[in-house]
N, C-alpha and C. Protein backbone atom coordinates (compact mmCIF):
# COMPACT_ATOMS: atom_id res chain seq x y z
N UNK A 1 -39.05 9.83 47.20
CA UNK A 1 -38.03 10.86 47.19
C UNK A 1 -37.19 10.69 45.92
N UNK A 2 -37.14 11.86 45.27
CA UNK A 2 -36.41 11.53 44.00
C UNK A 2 -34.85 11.41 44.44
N UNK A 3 -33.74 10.90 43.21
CA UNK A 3 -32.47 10.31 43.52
C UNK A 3 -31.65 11.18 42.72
N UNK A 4 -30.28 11.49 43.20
CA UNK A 4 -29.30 12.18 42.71
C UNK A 4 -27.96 11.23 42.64
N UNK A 5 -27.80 10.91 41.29
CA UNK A 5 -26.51 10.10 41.61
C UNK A 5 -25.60 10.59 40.93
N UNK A 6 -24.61 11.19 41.91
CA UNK A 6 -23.68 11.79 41.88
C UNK A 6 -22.40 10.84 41.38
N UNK A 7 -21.66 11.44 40.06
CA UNK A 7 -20.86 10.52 39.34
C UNK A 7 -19.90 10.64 39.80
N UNK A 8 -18.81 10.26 40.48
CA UNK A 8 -17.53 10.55 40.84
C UNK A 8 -16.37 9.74 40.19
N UNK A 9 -15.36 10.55 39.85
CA UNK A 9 -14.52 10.30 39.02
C UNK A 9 -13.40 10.90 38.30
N UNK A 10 -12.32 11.24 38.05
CA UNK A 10 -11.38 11.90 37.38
C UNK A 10 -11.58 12.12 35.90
N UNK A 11 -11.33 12.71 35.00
CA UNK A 11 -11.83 12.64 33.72
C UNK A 11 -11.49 11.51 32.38
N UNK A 12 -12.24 11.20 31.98
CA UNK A 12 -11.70 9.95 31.19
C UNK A 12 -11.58 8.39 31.91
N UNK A 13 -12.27 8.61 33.16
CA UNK A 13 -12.29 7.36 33.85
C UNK A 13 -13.98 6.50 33.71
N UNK A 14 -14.79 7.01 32.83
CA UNK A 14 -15.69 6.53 31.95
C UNK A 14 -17.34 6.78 32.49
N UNK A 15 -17.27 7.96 33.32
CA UNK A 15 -18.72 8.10 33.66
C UNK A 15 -19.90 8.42 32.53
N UNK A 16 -19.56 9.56 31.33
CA UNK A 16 -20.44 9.39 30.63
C UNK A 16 -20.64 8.34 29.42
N UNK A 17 -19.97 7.49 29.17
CA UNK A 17 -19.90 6.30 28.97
C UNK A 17 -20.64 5.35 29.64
N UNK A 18 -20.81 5.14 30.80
CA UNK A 18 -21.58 4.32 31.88
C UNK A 18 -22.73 4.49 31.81
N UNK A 19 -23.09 6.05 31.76
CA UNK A 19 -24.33 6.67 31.66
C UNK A 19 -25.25 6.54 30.20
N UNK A 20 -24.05 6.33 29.21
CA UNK A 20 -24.71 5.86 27.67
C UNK A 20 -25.31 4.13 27.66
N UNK A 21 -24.20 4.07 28.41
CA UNK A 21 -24.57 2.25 28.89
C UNK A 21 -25.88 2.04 29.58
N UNK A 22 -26.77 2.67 30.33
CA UNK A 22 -27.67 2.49 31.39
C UNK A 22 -29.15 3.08 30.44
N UNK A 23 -29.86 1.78 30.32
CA UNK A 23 -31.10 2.21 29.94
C UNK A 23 -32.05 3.11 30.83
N UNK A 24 -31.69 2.82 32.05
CA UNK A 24 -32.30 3.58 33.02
C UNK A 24 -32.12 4.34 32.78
N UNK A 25 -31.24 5.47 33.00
CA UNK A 25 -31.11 6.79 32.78
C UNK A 25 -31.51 7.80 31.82
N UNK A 26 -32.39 7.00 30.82
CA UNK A 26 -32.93 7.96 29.83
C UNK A 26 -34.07 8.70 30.49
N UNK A 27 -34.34 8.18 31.90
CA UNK A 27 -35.59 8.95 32.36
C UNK A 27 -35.02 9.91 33.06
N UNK A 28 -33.84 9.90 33.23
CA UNK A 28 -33.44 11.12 34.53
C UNK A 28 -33.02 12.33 33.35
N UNK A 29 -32.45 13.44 34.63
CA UNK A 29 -32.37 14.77 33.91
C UNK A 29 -30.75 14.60 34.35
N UNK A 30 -30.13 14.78 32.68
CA UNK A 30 -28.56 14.33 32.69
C UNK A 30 -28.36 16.26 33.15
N UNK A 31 -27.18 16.19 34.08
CA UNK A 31 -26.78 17.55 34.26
C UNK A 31 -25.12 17.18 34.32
N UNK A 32 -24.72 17.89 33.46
CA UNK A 32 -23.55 18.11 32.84
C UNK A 32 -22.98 19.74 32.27
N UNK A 33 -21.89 20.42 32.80
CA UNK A 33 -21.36 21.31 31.99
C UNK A 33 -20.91 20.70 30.79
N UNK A 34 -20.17 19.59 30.50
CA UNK A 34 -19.34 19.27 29.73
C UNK A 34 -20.53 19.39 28.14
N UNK A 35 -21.27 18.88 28.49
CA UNK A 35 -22.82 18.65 27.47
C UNK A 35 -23.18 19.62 27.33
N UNK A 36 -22.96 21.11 27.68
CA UNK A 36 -23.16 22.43 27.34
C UNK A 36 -21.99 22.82 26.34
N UNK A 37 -20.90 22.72 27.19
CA UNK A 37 -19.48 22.75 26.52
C UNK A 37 -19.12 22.73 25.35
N UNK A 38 -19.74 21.15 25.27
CA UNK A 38 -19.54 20.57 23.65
C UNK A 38 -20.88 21.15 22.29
N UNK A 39 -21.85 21.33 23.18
CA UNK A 39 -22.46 22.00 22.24
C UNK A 39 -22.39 23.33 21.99
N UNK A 40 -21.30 24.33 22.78
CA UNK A 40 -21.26 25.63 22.18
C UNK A 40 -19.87 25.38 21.01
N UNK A 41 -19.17 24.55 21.24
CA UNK A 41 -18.28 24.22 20.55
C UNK A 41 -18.62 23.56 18.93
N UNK A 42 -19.74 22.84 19.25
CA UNK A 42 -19.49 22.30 17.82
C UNK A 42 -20.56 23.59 17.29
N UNK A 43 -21.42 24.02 18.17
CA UNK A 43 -22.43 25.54 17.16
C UNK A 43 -21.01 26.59 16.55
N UNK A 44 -19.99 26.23 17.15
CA UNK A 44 -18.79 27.55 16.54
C UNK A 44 -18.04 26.77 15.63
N UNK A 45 -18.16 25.66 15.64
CA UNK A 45 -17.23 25.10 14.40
C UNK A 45 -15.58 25.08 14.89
N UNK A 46 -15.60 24.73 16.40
CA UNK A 46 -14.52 25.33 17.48
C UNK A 46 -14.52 23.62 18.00
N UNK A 47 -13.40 23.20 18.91
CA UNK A 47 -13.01 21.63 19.77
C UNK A 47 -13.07 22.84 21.22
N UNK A 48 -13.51 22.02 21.92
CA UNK A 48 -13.98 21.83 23.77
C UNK A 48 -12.81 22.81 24.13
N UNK A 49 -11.58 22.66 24.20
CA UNK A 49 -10.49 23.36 24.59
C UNK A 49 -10.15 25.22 24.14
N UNK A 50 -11.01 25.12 22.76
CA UNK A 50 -10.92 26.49 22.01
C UNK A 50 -12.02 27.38 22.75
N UNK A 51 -12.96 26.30 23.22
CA UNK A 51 -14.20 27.37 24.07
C UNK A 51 -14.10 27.38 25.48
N UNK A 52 -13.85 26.39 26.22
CA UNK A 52 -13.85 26.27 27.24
C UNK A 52 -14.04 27.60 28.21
N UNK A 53 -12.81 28.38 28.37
CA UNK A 53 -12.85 29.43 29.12
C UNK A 53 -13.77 30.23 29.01
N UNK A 54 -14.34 30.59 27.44
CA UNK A 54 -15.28 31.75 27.38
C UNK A 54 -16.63 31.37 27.81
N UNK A 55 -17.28 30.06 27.20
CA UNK A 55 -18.09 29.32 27.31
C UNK A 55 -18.51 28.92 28.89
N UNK A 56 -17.73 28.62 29.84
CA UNK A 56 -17.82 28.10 31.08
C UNK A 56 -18.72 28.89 31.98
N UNK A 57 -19.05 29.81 32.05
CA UNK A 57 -20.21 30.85 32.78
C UNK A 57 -21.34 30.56 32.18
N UNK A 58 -21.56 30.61 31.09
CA UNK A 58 -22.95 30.27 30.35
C UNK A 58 -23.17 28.64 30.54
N UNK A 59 -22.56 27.82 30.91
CA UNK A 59 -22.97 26.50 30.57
C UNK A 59 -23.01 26.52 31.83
N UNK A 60 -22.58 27.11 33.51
CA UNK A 60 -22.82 26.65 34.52
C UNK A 60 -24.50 27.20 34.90
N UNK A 61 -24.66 28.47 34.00
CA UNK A 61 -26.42 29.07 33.98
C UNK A 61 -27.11 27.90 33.49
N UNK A 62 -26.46 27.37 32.33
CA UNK A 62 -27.73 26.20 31.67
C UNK A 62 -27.72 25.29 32.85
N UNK A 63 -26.49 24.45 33.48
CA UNK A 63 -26.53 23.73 34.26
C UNK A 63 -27.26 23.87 35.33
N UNK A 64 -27.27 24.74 35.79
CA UNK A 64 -27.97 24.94 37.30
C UNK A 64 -29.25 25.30 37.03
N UNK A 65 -29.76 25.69 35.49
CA UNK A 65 -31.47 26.08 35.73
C UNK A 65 -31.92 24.54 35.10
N UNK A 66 -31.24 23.26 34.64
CA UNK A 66 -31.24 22.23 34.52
C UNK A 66 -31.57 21.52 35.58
N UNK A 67 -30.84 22.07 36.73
CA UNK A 67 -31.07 21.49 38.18
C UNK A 67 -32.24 21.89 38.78
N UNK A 68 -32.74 23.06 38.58
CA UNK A 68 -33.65 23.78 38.95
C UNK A 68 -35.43 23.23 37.90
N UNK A 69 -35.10 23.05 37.22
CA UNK A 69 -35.96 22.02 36.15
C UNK A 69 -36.24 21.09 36.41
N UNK A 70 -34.99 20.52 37.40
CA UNK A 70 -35.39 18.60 37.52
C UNK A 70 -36.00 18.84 38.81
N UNK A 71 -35.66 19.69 40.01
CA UNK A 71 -36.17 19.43 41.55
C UNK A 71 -37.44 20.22 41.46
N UNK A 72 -37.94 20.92 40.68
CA UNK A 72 -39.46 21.38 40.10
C UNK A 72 -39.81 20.38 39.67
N UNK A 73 -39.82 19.67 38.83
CA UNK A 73 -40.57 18.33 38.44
C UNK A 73 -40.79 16.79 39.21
N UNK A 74 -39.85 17.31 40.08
CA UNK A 74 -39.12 15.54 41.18
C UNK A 74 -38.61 14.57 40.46
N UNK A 75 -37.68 15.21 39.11
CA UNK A 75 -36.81 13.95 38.44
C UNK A 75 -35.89 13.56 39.04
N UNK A 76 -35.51 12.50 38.99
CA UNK A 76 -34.43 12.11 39.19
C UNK A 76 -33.18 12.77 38.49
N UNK A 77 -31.86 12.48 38.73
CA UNK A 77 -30.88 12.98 38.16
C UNK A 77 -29.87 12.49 38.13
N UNK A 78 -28.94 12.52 37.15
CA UNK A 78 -27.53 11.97 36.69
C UNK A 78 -26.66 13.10 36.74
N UNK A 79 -25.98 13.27 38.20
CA UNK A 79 -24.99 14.95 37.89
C UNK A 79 -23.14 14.17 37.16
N UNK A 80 -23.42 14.35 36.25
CA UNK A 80 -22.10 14.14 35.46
C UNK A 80 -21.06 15.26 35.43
N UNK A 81 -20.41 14.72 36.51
CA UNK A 81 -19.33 15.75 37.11
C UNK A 81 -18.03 15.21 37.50
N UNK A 82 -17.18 15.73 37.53
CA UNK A 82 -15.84 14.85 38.03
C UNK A 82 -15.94 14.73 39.73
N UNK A 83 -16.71 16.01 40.44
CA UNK A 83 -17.05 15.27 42.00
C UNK A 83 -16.29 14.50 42.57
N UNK A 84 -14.32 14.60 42.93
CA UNK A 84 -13.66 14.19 42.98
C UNK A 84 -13.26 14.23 44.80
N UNK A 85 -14.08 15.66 45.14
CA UNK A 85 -13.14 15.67 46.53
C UNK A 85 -14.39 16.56 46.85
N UNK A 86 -14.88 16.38 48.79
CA UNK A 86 -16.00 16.01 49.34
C UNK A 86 -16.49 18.17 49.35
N UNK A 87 -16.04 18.46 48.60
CA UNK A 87 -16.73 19.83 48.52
C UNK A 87 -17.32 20.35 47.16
N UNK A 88 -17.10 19.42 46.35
CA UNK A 88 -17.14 19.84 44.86
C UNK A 88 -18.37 18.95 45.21
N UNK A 89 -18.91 18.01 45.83
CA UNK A 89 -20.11 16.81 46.22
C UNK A 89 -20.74 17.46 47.15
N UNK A 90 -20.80 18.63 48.19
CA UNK A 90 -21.64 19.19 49.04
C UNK A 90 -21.77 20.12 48.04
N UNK A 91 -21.49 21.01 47.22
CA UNK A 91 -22.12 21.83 46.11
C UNK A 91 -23.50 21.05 45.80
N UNK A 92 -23.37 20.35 45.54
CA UNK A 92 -24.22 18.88 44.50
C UNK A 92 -25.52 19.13 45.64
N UNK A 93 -25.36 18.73 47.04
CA UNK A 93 -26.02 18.13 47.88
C UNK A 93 -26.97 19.20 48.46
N UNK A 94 -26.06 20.69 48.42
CA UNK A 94 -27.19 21.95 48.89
C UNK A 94 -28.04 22.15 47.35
N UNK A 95 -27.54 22.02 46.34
CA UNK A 95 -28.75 22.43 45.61
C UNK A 95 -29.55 21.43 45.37
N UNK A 96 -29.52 20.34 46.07
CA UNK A 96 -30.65 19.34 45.81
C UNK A 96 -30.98 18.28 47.27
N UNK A 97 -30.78 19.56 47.99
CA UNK A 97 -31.42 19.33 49.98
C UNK A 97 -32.59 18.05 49.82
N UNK A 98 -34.06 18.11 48.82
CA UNK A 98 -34.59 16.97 49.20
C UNK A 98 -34.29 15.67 48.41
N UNK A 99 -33.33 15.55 48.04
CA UNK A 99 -32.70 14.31 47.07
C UNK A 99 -32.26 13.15 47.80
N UNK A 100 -32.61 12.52 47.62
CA UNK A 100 -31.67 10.80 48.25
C UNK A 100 -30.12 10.68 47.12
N UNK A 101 -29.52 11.08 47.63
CA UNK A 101 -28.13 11.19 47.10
C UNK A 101 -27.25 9.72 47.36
N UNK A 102 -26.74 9.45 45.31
CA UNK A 102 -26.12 8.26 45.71
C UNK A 102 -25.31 8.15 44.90
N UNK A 103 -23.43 7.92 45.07
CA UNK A 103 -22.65 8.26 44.53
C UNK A 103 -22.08 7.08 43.84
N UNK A 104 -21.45 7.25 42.36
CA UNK A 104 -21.48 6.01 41.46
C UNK A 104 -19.63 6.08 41.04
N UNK A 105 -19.16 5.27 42.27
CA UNK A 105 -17.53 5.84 41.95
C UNK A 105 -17.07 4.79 40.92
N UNK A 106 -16.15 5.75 40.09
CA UNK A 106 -15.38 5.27 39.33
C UNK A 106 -13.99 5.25 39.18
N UNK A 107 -13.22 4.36 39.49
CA UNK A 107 -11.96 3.83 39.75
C UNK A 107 -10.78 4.54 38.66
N UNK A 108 -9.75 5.25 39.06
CA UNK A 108 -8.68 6.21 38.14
C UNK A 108 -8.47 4.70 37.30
N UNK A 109 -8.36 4.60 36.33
CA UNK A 109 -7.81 3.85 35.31
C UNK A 109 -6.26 3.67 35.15
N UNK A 110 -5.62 2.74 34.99
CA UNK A 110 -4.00 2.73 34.90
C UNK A 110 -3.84 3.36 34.06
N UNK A 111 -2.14 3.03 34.25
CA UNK A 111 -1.90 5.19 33.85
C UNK A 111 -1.96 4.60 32.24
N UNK A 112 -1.14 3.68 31.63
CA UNK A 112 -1.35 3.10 30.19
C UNK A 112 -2.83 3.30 29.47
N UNK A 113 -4.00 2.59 30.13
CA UNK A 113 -5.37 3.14 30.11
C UNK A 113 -5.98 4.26 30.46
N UNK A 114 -5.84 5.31 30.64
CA UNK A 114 -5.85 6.27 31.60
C UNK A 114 -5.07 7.26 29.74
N UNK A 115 -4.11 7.28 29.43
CA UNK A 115 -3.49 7.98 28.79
C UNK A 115 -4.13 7.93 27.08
N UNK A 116 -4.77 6.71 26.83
CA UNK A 116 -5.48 6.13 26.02
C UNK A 116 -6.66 6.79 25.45
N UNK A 117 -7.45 6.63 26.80
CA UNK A 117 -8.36 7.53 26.67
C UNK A 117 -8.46 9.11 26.21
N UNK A 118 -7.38 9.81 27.19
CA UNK A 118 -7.39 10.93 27.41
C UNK A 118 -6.78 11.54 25.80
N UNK A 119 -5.82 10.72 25.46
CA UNK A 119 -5.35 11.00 24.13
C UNK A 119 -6.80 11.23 22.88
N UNK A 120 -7.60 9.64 22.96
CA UNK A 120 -9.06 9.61 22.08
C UNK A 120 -9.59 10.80 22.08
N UNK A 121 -9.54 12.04 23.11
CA UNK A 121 -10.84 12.47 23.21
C UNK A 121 -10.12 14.38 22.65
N UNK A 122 -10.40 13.83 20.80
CA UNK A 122 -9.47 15.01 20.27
C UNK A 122 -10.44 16.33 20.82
N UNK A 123 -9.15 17.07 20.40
CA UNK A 123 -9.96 18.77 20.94
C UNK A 123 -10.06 18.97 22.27
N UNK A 124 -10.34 18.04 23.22
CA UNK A 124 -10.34 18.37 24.87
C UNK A 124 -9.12 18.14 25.68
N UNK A 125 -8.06 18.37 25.32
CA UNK A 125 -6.65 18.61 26.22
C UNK A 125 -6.68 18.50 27.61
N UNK A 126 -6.34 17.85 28.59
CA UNK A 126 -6.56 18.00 30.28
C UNK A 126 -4.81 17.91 30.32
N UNK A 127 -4.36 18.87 31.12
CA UNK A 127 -3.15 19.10 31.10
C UNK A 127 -2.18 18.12 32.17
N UNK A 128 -1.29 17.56 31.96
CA UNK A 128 -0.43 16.30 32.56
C UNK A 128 -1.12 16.79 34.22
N UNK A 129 -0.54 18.05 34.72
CA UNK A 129 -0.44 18.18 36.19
C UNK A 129 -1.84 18.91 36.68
N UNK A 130 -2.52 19.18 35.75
CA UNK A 130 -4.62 19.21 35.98
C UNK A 130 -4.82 17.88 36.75
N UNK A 131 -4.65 16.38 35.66
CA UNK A 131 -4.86 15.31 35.82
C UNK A 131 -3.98 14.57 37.20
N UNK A 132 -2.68 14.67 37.37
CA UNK A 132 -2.39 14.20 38.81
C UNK A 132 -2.61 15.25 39.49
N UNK A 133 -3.11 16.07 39.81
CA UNK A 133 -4.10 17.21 40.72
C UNK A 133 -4.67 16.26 41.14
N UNK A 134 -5.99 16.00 40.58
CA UNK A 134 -7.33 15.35 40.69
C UNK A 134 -6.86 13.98 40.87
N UNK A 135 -6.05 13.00 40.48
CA UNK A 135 -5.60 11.94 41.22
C UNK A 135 -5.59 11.94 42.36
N UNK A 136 -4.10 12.77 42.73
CA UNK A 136 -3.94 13.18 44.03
C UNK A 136 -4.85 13.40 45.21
N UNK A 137 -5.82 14.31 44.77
CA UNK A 137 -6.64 15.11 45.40
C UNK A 137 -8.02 14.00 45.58
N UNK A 138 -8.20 13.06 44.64
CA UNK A 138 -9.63 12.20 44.77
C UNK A 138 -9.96 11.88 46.14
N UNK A 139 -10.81 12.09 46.74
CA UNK A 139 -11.65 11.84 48.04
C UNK A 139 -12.66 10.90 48.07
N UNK A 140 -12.31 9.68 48.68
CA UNK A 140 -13.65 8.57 48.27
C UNK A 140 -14.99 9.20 49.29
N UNK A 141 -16.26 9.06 48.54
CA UNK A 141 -16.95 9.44 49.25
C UNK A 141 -17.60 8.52 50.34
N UNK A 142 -18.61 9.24 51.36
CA UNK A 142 -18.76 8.01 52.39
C UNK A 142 -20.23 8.66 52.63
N UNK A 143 -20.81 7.79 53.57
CA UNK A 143 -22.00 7.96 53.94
C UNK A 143 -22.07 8.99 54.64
N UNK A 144 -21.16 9.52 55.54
CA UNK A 144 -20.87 10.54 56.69
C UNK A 144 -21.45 11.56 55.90
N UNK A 145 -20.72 12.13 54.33
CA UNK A 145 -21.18 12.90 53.57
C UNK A 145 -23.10 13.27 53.21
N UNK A 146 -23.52 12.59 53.47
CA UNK A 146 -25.03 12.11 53.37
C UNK A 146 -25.35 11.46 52.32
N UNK A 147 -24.64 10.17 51.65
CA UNK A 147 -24.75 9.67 50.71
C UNK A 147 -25.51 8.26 50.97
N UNK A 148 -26.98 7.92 50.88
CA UNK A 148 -27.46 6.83 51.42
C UNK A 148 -26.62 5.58 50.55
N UNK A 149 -26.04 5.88 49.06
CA UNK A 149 -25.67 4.54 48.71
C UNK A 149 -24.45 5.23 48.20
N UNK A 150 -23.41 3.93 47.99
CA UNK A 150 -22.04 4.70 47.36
C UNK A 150 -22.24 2.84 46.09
N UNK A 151 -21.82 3.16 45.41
CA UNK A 151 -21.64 1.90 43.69
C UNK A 151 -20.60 2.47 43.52
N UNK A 152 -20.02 0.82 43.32
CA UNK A 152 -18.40 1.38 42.41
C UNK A 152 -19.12 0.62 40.95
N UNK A 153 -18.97 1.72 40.67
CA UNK A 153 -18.65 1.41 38.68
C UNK A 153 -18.19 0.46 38.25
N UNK A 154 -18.84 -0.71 37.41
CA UNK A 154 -17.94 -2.20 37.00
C UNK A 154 -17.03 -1.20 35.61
């Protein structure tokens, strides 16, 4: 049964980072808006924040026929998503019904670290009260969800 491991995490708390880290994962099918995002952005000569809004419909088409690419082939998959709270993770789970789903949480970073990051990452702005939203709002996931494995992120 192929595997879906669902990244969970707030932004800037280091999932695609983790995912650059993991030799494994060069075999799976990375599914990411953000990786659409950034490439309509740098084809315009534009930062993540200048496209975002217009861009965001077309990169959820690439994304999902991405998904549709990997469960035609039986790849495995890396959904690089913020997947923060247990409905944005049942999205994940109906479009990939025969998947062994397994969620790779990653811990909010202190706010000093946490601000660090978010500052590094020029051109992509996440707005003060976006970010304690998704704090707030983070939902640890559980098995109940149908998640055979849950990993916390070193």
């Amino acid at each position: 049964m192929p595997k879906c491991y669902q990244l969970v995490g707030v932004p800037a708390s280091g999932k695609s980072t983790w995912v650059a880290n993991q030799s494994w994962t060069k075999d799976c099918a990375y599914i990411s808006t953000d990786h659409y995002v950034e490439e309509f952005a740098k084809a315009r000569g534009k930062t993540y924040n200048q496209v975002f809004r217009a861009v965001m419909p077309d990169c959820v088409r690439h994304m999902t026929a991405d998904v549709v690419n990997a469960q035609a082939a039986d790849q495995d998959v890396i959904w690089d998503q913020t997947s923060t709270t247990v409905a944005s993770r049942a999205r994940k789970f109906r479009m990939l019904p025969n998947y062994e789903h397994i969620a790779v949480v990653f811990a909010v970073p202190e706010s000093a670290e946490l601000a660090r990051r978010l500052i590094s990452r020029l051109g992509k702005n996440i707005p003060d009260h976006v970010m304690s939203s998704m704090i707030k709002g983070f939902e640890q996931p559980t098995e109940a969800e149908g998640f055979m494995e849950i990993w916390n992120a070193a």
